[in-house]
Protein backbone atom coordinates (compact mmCIF):
# COMPACT_ATOMS: atom_id res chain seq x y z
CA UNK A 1 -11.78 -6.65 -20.92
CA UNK A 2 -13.59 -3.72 -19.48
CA UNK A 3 -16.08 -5.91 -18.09
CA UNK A 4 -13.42 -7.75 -16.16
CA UNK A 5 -12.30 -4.69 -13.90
CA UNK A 6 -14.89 -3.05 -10.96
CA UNK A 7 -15.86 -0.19 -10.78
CA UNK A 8 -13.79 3.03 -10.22
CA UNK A 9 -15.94 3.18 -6.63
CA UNK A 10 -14.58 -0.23 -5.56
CA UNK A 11 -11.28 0.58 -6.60
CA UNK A 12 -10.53 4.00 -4.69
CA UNK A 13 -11.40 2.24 -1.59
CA UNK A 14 -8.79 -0.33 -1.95
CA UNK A 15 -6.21 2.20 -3.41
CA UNK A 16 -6.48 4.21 -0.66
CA UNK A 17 -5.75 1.36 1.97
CA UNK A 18 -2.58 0.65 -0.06
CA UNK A 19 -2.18 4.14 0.22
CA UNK A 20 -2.25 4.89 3.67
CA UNK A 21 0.08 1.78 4.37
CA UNK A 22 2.20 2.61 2.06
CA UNK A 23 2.55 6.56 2.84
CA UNK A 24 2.01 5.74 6.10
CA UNK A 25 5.37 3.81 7.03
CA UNK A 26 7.42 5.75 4.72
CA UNK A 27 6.07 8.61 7.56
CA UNK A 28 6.68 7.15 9.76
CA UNK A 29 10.17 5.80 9.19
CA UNK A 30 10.45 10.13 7.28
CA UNK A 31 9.70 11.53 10.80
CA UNK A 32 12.01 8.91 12.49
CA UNK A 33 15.01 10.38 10.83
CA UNK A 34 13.70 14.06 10.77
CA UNK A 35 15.72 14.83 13.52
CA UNK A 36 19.06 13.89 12.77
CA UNK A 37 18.59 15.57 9.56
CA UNK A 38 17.51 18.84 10.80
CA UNK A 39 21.26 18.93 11.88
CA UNK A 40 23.23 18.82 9.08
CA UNK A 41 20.90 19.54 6.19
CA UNK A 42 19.34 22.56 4.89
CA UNK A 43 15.62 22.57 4.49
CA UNK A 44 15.20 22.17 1.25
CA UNK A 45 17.74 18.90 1.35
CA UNK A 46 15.20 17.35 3.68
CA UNK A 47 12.15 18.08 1.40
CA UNK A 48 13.99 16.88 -1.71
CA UNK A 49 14.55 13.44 0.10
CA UNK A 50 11.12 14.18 1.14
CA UNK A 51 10.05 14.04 -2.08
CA UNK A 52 12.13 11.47 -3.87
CA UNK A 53 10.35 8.86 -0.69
CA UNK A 54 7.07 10.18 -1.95
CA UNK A 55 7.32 9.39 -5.67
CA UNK A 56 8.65 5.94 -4.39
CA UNK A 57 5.12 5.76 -2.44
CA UNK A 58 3.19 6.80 -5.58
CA UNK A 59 5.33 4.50 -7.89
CA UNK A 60 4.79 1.43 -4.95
CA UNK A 61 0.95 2.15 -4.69
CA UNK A 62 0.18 1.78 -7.94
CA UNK A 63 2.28 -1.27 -8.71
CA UNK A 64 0.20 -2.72 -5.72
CA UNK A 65 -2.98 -1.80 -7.48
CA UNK A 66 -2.46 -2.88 -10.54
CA UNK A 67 -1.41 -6.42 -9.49
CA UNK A 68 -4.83 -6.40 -7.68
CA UNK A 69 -6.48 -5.40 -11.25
CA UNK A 70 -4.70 -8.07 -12.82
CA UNK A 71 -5.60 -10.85 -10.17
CA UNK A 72 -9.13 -9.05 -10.88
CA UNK A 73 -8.81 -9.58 -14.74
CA UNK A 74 -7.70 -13.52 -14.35
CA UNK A 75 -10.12 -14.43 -11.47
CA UNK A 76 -13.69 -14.95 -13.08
CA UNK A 77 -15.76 -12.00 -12.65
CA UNK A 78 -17.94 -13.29 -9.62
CA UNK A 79 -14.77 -14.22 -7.68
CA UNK A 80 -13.63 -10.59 -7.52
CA UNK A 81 -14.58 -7.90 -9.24
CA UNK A 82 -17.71 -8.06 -7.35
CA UNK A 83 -16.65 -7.89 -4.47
CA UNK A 84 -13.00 -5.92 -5.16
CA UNK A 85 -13.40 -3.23 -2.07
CA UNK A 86 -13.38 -6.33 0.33
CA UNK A 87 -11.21 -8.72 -1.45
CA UNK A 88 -8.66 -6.31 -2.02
CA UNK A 89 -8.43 -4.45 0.76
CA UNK A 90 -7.77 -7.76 3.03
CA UNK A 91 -5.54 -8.86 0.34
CA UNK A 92 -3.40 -5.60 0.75
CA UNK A 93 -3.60 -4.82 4.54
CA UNK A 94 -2.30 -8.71 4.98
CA UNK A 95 0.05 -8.49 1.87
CA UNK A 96 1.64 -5.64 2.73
CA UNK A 97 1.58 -5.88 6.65
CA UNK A 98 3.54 -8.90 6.29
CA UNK A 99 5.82 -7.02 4.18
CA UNK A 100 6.47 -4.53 6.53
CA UNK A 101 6.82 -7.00 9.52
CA UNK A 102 9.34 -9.21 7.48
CA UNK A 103 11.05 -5.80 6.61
CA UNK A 104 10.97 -5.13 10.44
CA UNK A 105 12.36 -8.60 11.51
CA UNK A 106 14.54 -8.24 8.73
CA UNK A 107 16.24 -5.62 10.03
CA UNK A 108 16.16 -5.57 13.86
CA UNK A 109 16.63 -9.01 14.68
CA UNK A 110 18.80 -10.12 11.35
CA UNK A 111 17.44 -12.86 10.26
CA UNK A 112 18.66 -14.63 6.83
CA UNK A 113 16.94 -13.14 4.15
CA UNK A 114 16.90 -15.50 1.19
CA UNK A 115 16.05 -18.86 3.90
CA UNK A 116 13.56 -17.19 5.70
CA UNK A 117 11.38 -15.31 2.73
CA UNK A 118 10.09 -18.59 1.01
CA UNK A 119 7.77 -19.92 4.76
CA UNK A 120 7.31 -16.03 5.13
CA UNK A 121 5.57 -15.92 1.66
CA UNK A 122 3.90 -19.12 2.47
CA UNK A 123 2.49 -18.22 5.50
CA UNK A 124 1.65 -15.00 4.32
CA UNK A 125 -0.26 -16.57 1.36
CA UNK A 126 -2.08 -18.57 3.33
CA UNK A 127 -3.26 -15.81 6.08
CA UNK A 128 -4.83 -13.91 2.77
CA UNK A 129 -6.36 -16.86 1.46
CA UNK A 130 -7.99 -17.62 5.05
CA UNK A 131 -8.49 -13.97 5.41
CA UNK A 132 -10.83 -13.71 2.00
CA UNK A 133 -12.59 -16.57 3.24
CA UNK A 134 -13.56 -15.63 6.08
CA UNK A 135 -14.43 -12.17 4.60
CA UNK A 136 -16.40 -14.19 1.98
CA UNK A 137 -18.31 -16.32 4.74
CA UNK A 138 -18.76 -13.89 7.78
CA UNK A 139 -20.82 -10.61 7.19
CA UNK A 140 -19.68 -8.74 10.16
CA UNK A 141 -15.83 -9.13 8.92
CA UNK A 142 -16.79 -7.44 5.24
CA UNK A 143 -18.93 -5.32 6.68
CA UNK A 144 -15.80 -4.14 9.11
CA UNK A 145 -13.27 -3.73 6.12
CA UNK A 146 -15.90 -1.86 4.10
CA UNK A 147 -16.12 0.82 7.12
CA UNK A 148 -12.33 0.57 7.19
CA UNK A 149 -11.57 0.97 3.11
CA UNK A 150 -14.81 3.73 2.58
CA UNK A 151 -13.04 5.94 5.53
CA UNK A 152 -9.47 5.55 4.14
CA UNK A 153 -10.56 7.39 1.36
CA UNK A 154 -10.14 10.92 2.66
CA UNK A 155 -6.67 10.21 2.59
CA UNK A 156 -6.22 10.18 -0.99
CA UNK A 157 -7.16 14.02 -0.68
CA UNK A 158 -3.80 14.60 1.24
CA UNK A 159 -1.59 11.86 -0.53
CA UNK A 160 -2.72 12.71 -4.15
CA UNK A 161 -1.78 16.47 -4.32
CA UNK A 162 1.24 15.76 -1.88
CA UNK A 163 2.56 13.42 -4.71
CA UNK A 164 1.61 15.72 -7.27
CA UNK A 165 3.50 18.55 -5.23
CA UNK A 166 6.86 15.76 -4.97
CA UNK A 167 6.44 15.26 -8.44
CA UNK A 168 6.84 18.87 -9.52
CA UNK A 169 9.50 19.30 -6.94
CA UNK A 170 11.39 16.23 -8.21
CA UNK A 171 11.30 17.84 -11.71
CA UNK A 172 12.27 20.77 -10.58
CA UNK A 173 15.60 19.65 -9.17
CA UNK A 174 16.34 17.49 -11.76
CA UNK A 175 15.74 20.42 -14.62
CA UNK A 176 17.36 23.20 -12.69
């Protein structure tokens, strides 16, 4: 079984894409409502919701990863633990991109969820499928989302002891 999953170096690239998505909108979407909150919360209201979004982003993140390790475990060993940084990282910037832009249309221009989720899903199975081929057949495109993945990785140096410091936070409010 061990022999089935890459190597920790080819996974921390693609963990940290899934990462920075993931932390990333929640940020986004956090500093969006900031605000509005400052008004009518105290401080320490905002950084427990704070918090509580972050666990959610550590929680999401790894769910995300280990569906890639599983897909790694099923697919013979040449298909993608070989090449896991590449593979996975288109399969989770298209995956969850087209998450966030169904979320997106979802919301702002209300369209029906349950009708319009099975073509989304389609479609966005397809655009990964093309996507790893292309990644697959054109050197300049793997070579691109290498770059990309290998210089996401800083990140996990801010998101990992911000979860950490949610965690404890989380705990704290929950014991106290």
């Amino acid at each position: 079984m061990k022999n089935r999953l890459p190597k920790i170096e080819a996974i921390a690239p693609v963990y940290a894409i899934i990462s920075f998505i993931i932390y990333g909108w929640t940020f986004v979407l956090f500093f969006w409502k900031l605000p509005s909150w400052v008004d009518f919360l105290t401080p320490a209201e905002i950084f427990g919701a704070f918090s509580y979004s972050v666990i959610t982003n550590l929680v999401e993140s790894m769910i995300v990863i280990i569906c890639l390790l599983v897909l790694c475990m099923l697919l013979p060993s040449r298909t993608m633990r070989d090449t896991f940084a590449a593979y996975g990282s288109v399969i989770a910037i298209i995956g969850l991109g087209s998450v966030m832009l169904y979320q997106y249309h979802y919301r702002a221009v209300r369209l029906e969820f349950a009708s319009e989720l099975k073509p989304w899903a389609l479609a966005t199975i397809v655009a990964i499928l093309l996507s790893v081929f292309l990644t697959a057949k054109i050197k300049l495109v793997k070579s691109i989302i290498l770059n990309i993945a290998d210089r996401m990785v800083i990140f996990l140096y801010i998101f990992i002891p911000l979860s950490i410091l949610c965690v404890l936070d989380v705990i704290a409010r929950n014991l106290g």
